[in-house]
PDB file of N, CA and C in Angstrom:
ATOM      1  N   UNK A   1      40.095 -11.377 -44.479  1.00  0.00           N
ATOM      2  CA  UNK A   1      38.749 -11.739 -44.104  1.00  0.00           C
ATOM      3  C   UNK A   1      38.774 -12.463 -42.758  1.00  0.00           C
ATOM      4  N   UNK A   2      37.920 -12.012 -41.953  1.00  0.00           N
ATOM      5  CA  UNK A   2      38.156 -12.872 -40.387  1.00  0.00           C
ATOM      6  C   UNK A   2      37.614 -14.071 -40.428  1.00  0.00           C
ATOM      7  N   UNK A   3      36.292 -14.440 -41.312  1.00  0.00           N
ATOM      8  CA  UNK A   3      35.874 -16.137 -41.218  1.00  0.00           C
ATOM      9  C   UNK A   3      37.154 -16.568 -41.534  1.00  0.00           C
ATOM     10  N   UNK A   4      37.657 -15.991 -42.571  1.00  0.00           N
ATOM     11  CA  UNK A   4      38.927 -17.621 -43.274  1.00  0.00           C
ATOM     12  C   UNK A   4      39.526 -17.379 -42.432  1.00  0.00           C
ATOM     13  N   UNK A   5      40.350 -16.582 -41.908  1.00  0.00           N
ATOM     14  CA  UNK A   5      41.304 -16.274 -40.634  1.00  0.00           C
ATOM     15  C   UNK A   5      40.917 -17.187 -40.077  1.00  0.00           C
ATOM     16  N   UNK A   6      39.750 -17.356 -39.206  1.00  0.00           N
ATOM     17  CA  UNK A   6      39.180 -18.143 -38.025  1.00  0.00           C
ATOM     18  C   UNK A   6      39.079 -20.109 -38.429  1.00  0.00           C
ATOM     19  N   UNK A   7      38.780 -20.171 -39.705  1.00  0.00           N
ATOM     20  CA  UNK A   7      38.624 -21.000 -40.156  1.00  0.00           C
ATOM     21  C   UNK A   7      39.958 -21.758 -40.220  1.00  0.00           C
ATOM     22  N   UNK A   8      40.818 -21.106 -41.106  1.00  0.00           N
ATOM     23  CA  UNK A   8      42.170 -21.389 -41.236  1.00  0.00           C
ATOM     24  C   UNK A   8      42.575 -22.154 -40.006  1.00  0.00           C
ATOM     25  N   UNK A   9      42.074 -21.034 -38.777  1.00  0.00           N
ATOM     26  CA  UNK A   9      43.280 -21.267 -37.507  1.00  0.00           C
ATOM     27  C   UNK A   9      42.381 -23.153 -36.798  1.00  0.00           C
ATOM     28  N   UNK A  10      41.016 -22.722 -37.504  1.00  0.00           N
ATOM     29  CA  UNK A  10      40.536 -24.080 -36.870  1.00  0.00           C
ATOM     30  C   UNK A  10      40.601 -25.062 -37.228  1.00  0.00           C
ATOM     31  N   UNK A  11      41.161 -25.129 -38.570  1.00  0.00           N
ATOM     32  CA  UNK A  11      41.529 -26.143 -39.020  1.00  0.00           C
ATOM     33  C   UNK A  11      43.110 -26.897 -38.810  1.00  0.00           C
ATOM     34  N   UNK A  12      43.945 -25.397 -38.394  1.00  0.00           N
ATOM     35  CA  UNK A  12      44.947 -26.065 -37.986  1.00  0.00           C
ATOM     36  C   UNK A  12      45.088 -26.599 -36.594  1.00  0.00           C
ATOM     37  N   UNK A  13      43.876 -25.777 -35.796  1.00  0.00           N
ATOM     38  CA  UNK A  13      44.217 -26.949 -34.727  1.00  0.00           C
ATOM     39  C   UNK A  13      43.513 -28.232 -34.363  1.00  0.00           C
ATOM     40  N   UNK A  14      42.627 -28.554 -35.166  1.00  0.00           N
ATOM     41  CA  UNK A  14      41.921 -29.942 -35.470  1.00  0.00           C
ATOM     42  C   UNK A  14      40.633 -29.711 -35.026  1.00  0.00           C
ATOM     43  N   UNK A  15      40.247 -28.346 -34.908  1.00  0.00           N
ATOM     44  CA  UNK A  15      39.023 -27.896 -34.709  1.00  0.00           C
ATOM     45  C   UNK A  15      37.674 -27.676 -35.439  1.00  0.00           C
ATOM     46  N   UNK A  16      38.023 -27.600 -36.527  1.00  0.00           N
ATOM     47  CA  UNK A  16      37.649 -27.695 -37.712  1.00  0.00           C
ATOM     48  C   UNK A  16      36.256 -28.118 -38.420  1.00  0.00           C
ATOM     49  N   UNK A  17      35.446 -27.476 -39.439  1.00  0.00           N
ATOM     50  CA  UNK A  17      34.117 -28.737 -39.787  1.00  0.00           C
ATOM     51  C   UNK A  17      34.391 -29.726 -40.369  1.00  0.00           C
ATOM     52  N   UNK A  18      33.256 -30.979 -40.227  1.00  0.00           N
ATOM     53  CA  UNK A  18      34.036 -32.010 -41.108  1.00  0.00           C
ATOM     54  C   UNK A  18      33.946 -31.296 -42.375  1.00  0.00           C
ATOM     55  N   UNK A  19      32.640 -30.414 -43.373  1.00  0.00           N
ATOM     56  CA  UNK A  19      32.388 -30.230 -44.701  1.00  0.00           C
ATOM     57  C   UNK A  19      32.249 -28.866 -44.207  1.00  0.00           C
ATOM     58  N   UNK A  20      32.073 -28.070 -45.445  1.00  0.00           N
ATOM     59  CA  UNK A  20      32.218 -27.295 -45.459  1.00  0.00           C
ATOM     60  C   UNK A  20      31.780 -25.846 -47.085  1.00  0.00           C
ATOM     61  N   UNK A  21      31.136 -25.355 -46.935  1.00  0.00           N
ATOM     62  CA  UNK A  21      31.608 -25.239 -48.311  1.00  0.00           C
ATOM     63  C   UNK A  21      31.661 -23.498 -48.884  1.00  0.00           C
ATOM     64  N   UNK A  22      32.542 -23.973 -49.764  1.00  0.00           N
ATOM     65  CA  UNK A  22      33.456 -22.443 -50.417  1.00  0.00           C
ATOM     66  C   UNK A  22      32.901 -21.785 -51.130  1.00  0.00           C
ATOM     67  N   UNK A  23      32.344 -20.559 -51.102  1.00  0.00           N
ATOM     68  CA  UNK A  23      31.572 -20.029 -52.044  1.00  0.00           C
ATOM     69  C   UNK A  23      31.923 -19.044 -52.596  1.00  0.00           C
ATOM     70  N   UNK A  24      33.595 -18.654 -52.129  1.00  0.00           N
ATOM     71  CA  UNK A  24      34.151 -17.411 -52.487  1.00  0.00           C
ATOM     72  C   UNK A  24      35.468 -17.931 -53.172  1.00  0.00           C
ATOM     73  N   UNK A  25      35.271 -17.547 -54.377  1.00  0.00           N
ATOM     74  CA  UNK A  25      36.716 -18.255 -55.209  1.00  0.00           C
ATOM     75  C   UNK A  25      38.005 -17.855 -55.010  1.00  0.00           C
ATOM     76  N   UNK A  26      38.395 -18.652 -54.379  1.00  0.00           N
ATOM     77  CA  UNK A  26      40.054 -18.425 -54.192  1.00  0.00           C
ATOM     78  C   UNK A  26      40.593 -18.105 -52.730  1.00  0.00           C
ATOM     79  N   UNK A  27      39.369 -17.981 -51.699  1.00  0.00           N
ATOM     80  CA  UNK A  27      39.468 -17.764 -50.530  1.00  0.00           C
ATOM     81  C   UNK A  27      40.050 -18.541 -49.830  1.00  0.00           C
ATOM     82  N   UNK A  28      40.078 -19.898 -49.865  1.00  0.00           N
ATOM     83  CA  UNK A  28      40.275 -20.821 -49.393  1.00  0.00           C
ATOM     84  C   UNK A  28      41.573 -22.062 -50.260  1.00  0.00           C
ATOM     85  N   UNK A  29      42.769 -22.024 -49.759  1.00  0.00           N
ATOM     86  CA  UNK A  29      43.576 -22.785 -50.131  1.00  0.00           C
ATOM     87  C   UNK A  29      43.681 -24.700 -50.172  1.00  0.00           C
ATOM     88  N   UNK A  30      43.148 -25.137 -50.915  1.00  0.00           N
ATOM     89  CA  UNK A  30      42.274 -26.618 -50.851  1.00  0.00           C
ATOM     90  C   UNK A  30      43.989 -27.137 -51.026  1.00  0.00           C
ATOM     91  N   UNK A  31      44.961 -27.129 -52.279  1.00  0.00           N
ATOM     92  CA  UNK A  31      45.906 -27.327 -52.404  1.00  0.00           C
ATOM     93  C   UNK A  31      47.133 -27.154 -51.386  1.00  0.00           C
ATOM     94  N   UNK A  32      47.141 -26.140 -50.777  1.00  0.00           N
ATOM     95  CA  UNK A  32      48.335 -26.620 -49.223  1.00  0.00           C
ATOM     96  C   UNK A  32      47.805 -27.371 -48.266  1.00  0.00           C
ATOM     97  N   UNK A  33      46.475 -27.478 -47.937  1.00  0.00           N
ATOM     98  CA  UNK A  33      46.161 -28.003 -46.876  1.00  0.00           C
ATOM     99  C   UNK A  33      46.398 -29.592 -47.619  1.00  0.00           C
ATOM    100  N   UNK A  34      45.474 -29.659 -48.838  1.00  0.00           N
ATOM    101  CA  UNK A  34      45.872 -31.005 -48.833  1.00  0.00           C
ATOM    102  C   UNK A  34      47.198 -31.556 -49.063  1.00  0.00           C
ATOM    103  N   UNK A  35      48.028 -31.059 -49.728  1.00  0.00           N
ATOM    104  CA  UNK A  35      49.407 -31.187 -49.611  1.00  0.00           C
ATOM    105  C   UNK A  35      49.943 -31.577 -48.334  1.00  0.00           C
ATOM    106  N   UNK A  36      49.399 -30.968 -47.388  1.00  0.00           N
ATOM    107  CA  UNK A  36      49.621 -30.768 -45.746  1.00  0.00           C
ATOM    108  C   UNK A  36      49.046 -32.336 -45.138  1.00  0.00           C
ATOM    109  N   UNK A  37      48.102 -32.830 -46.147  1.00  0.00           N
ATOM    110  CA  UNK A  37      46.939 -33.923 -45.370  1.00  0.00           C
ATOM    111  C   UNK A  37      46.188 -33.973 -44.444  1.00  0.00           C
ATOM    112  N   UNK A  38      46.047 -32.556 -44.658  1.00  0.00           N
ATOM    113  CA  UNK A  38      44.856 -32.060 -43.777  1.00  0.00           C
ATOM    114  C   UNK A  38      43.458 -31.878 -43.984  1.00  0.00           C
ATOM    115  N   UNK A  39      43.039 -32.402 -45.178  1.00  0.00           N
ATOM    116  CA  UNK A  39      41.655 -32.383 -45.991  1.00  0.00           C
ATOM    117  C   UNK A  39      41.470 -34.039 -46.429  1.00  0.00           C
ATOM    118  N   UNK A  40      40.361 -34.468 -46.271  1.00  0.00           N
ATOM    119  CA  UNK A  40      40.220 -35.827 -46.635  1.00  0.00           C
ATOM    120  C   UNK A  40      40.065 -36.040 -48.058  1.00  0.00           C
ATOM    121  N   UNK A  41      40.141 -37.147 -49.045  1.00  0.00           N
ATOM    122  CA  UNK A  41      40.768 -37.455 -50.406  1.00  0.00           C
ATOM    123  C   UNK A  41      38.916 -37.953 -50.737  1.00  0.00           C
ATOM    124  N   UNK A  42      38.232 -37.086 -51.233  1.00  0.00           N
ATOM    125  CA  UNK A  42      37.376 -37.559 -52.046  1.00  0.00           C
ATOM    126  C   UNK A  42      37.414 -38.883 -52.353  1.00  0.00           C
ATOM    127  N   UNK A  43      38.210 -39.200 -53.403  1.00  0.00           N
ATOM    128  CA  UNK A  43      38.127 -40.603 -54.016  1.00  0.00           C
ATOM    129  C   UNK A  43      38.268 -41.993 -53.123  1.00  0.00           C
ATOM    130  N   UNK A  44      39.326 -41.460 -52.048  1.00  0.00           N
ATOM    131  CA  UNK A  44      39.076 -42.761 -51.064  1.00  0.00           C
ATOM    132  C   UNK A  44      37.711 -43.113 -50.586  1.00  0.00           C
ATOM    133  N   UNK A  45      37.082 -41.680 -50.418  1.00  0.00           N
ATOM    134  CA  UNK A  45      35.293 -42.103 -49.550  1.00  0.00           C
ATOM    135  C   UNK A  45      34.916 -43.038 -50.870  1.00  0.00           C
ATOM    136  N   UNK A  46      34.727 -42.169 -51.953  1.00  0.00           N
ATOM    137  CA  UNK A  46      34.224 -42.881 -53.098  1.00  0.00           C
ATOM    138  C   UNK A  46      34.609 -44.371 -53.121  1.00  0.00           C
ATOM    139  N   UNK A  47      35.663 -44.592 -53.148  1.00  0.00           N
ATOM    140  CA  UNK A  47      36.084 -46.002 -53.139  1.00  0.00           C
ATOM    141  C   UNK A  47      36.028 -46.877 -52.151  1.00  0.00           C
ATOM    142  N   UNK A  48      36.003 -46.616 -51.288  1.00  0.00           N
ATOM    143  CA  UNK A  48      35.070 -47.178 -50.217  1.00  0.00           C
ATOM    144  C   UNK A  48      33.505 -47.383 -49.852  1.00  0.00           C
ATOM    145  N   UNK A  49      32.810 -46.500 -51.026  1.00  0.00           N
ATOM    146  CA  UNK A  49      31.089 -46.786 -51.062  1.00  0.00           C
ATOM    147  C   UNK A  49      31.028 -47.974 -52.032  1.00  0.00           C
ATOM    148  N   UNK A  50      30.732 -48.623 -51.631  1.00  0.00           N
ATOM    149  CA  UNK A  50      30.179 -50.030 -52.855  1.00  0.00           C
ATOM    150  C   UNK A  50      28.815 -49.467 -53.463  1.00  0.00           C
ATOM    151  N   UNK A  51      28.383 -48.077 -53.418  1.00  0.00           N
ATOM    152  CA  UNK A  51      27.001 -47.941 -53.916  1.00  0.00           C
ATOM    153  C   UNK A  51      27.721 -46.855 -55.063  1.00  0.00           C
ATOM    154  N   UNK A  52      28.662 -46.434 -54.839  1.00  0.00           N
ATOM    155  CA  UNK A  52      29.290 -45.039 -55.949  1.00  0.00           C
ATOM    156  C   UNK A  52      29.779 -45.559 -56.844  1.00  0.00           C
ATOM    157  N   UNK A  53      29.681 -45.040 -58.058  1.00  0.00           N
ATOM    158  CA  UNK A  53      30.084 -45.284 -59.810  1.00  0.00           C
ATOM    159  C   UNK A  53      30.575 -44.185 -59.947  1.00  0.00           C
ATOM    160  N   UNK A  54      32.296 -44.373 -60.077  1.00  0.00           N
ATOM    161  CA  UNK A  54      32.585 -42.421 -60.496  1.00  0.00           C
ATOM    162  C   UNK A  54      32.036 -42.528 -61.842  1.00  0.00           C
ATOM    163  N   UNK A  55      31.855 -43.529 -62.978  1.00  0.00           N
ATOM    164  CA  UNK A  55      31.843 -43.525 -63.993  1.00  0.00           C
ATOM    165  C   UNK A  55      30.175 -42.630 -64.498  1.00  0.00           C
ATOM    166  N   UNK A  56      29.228 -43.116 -63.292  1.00  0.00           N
ATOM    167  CA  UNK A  56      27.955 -41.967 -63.391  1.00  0.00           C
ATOM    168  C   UNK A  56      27.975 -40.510 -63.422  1.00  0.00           C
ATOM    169  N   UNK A  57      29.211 -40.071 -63.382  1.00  0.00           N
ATOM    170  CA  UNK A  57      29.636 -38.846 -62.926  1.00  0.00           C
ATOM    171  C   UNK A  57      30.539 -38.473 -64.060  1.00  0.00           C
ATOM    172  N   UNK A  58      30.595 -36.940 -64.740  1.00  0.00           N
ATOM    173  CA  UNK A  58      31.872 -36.464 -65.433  1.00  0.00           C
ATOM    174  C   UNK A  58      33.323 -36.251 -64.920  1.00  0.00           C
ATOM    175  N   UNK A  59      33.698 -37.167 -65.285  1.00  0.00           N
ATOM    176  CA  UNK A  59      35.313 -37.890 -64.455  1.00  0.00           C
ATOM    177  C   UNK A  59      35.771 -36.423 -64.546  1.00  0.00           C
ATOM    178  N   UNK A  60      35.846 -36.147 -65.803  1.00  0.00           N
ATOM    179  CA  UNK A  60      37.223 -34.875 -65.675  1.00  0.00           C
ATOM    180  C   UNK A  60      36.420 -33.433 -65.338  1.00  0.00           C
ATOM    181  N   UNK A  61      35.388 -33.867 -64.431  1.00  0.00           N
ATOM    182  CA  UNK A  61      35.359 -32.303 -63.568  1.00  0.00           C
ATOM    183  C   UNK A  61      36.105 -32.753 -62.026  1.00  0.00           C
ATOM    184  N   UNK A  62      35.582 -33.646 -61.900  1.00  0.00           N
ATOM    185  CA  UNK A  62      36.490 -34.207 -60.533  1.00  0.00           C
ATOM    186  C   UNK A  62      38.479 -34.156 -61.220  1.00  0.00           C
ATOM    187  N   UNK A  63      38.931 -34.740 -62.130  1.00  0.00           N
ATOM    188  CA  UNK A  63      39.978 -34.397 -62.625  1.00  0.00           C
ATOM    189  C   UNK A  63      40.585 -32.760 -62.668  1.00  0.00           C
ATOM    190  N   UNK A  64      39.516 -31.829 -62.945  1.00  0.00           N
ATOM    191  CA  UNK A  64      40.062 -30.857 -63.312  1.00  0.00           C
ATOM    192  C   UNK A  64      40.060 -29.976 -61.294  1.00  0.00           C
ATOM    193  N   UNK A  65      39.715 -30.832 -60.669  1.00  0.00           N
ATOM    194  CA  UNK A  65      40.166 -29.967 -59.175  1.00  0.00           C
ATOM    195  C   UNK A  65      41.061 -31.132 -57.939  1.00  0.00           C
ATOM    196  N   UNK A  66      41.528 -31.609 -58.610  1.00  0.00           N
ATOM    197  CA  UNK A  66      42.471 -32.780 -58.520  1.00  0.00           C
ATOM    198  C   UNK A  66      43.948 -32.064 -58.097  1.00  0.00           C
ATOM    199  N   UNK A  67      44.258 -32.866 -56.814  1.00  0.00           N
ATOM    200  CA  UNK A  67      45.661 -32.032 -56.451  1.00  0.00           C
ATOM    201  C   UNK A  67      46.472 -33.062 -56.205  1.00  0.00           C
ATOM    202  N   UNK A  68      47.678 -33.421 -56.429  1.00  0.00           N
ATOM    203  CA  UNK A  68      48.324 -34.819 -56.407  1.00  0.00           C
ATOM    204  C   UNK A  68      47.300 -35.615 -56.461  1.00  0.00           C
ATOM    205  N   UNK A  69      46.941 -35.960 -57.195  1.00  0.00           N
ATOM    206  CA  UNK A  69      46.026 -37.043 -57.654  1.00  0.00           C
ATOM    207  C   UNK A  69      44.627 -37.835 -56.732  1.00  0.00           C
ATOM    208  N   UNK A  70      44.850 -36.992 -55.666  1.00  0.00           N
ATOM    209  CA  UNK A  70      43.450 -36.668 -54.793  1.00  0.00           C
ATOM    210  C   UNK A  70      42.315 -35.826 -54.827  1.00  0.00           C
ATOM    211  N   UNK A  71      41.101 -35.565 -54.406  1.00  0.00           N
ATOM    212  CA  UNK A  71      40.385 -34.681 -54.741  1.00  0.00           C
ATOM    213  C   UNK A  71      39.979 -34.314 -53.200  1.00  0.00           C
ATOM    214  N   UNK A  72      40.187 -33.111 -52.785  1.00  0.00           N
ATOM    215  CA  UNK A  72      39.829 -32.533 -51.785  1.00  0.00           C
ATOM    216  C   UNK A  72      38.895 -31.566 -51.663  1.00  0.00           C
ATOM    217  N   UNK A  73      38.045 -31.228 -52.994  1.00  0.00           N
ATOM    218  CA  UNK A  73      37.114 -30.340 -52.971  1.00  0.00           C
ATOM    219  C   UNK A  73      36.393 -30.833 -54.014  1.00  0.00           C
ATOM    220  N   UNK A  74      35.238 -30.532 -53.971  1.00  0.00           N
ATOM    221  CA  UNK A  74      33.750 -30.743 -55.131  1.00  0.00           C
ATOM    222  C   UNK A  74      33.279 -29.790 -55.385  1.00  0.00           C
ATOM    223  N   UNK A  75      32.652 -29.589 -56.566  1.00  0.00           N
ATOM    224  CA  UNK A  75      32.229 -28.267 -57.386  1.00  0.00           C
ATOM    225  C   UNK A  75      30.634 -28.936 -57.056  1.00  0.00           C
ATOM    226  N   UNK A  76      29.646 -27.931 -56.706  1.00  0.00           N
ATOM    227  CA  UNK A  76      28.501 -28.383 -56.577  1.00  0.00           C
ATOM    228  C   UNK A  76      27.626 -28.166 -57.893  1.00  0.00           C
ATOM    229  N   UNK A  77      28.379 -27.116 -58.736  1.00  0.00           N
ATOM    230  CA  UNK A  77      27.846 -26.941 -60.086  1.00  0.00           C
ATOM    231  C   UNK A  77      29.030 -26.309 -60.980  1.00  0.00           C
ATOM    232  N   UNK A  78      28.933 -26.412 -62.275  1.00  0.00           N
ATOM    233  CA  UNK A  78      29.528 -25.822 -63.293  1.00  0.00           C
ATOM    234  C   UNK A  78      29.125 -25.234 -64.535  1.00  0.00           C
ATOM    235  N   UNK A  79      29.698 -24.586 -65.067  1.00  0.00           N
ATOM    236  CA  UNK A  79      28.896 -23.998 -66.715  1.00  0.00           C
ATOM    237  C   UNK A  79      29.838 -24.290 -67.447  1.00  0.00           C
ATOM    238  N   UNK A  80      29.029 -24.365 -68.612  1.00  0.00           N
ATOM    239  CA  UNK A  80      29.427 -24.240 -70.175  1.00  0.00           C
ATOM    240  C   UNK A  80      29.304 -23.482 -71.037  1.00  0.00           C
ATOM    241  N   UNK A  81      30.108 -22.775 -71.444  1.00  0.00           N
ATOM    242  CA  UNK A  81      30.208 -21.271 -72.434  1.00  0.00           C
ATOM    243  C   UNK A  81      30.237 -21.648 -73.473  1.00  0.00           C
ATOM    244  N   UNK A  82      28.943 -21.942 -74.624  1.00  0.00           N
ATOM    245  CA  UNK A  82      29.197 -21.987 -76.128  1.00  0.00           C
ATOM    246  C   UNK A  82      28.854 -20.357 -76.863  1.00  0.00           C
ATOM    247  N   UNK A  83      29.265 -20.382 -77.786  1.00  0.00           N
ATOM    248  CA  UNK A  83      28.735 -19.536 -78.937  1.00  0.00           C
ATOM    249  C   UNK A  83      28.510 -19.954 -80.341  1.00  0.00           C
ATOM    250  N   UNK A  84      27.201 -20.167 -81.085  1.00  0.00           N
ATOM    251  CA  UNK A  84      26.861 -20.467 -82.177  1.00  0.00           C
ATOM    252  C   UNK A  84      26.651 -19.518 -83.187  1.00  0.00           C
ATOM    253  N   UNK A  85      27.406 -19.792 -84.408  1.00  0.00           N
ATOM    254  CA  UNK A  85      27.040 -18.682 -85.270  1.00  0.00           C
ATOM    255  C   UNK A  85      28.176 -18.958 -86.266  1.00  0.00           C
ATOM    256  N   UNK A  86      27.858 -18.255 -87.239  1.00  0.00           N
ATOM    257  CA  UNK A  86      28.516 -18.117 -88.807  1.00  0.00           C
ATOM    258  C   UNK A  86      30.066 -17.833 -88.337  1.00  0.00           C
ATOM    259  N   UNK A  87      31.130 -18.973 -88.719  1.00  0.00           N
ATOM    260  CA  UNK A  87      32.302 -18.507 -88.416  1.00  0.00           C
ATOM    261  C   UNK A  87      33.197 -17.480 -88.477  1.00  0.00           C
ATOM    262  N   UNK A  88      32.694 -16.524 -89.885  1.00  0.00           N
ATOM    263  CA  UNK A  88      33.096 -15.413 -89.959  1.00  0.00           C
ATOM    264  C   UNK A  88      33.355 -14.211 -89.376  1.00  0.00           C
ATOM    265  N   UNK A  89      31.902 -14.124 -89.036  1.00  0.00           N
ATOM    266  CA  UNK A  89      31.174 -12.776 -87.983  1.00  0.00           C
ATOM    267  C   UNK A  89      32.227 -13.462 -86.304  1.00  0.00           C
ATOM    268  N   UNK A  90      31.742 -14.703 -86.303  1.00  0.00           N
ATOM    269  CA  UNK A  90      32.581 -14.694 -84.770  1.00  0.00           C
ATOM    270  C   UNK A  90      33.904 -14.783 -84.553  1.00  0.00           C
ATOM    271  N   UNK A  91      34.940 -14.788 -85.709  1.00  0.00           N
ATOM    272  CA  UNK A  91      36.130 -15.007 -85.476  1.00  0.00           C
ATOM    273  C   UNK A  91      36.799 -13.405 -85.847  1.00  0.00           C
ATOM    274  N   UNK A  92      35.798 -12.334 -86.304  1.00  0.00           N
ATOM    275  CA  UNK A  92      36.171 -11.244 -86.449  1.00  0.00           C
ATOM    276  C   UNK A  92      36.074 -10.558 -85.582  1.00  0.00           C
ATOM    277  N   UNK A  93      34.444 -11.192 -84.416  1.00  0.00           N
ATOM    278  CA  UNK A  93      34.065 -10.098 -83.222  1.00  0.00           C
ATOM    279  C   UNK A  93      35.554 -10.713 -82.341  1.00  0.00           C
ATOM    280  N   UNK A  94      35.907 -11.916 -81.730  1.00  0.00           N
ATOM    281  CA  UNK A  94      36.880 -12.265 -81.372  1.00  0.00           C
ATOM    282  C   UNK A  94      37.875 -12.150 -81.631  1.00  0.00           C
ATOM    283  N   UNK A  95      38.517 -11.928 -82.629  1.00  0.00           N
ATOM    284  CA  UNK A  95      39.821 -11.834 -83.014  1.00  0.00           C
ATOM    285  C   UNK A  95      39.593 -10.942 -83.972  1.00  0.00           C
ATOM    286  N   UNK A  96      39.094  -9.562 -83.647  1.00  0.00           N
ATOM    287  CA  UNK A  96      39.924  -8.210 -84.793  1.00  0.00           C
ATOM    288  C   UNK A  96      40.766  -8.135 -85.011  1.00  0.00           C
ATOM    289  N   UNK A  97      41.969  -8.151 -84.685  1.00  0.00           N
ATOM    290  CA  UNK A  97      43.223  -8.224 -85.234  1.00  0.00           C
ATOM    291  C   UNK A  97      43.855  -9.358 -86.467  1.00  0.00           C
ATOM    292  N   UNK A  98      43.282 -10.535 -86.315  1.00  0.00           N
ATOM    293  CA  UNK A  98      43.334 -11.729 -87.172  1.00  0.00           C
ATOM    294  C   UNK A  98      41.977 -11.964 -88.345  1.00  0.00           C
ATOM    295  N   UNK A  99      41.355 -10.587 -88.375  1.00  0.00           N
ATOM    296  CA  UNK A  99      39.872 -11.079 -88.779  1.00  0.00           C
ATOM    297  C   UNK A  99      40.107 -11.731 -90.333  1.00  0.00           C
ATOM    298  N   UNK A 100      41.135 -11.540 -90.998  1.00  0.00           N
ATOM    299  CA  UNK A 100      40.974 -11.422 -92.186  1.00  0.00           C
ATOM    300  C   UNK A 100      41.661 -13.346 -92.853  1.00  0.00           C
ATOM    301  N   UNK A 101      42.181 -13.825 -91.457  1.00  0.00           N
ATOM    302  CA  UNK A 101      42.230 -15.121 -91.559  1.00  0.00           C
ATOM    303  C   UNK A 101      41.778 -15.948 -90.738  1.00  0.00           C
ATOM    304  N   UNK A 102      40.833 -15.920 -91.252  1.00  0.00           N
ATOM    305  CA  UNK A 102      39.541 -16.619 -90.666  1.00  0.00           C
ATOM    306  C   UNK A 102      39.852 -18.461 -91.211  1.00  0.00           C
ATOM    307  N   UNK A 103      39.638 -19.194 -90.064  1.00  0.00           N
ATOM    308  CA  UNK A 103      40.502 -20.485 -90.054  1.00  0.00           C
ATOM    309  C   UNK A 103      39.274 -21.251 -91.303  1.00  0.00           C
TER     310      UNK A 103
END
């Protein structure tokens, strides 16, 4: 892809945006760069606002994009996949092969 190409190269030469954001999954390597320390650490800004509460916030979505124990990227949204229904019927549509031990 030529944006990330271009992007890539501008970031390595300090050309770069400050923000930015990813809308194509997996396009963009958040984990080498920050490895590299080339992406700024979420949690330091955070910890440096005397107005921010991570605790207002669901810790372990920030946890779950966490790279050495920094956060260099934010999810601007997420989902939740339930399914409700009679355990039977759904552990048979899911697991045909196991249908007959149903937990």
């Amino acid at each position: 892809m030529p944006g990330i190409t271009r992007l890539n190269n501008e970031i390595l030469t300090g050309e770069g945006p400050d923000l930015f954001f990813n809308d194509i999954a997996g396009s963009f390597d958040f984990d080498s760069y920050a490895k590299q320390g080339m992406l700024a650490d979420f949690y330091e800004l955070m910890e440096a606002d005397p107005d921010f509460e991570r605790s207002d916030y669901l810790e372990n979505v920030f946890e779950a994009f966490e790279t050495d124990g920094g956060l260099y990227e934010l999810v601007p949204e997420f989902q939740l996949y339930t399914c409700l229904g009679k355990r039977r019927i759904l552990w048979r549509r899911a697991f045909p092969a196991r249908a007959e031990s149903v937990p």
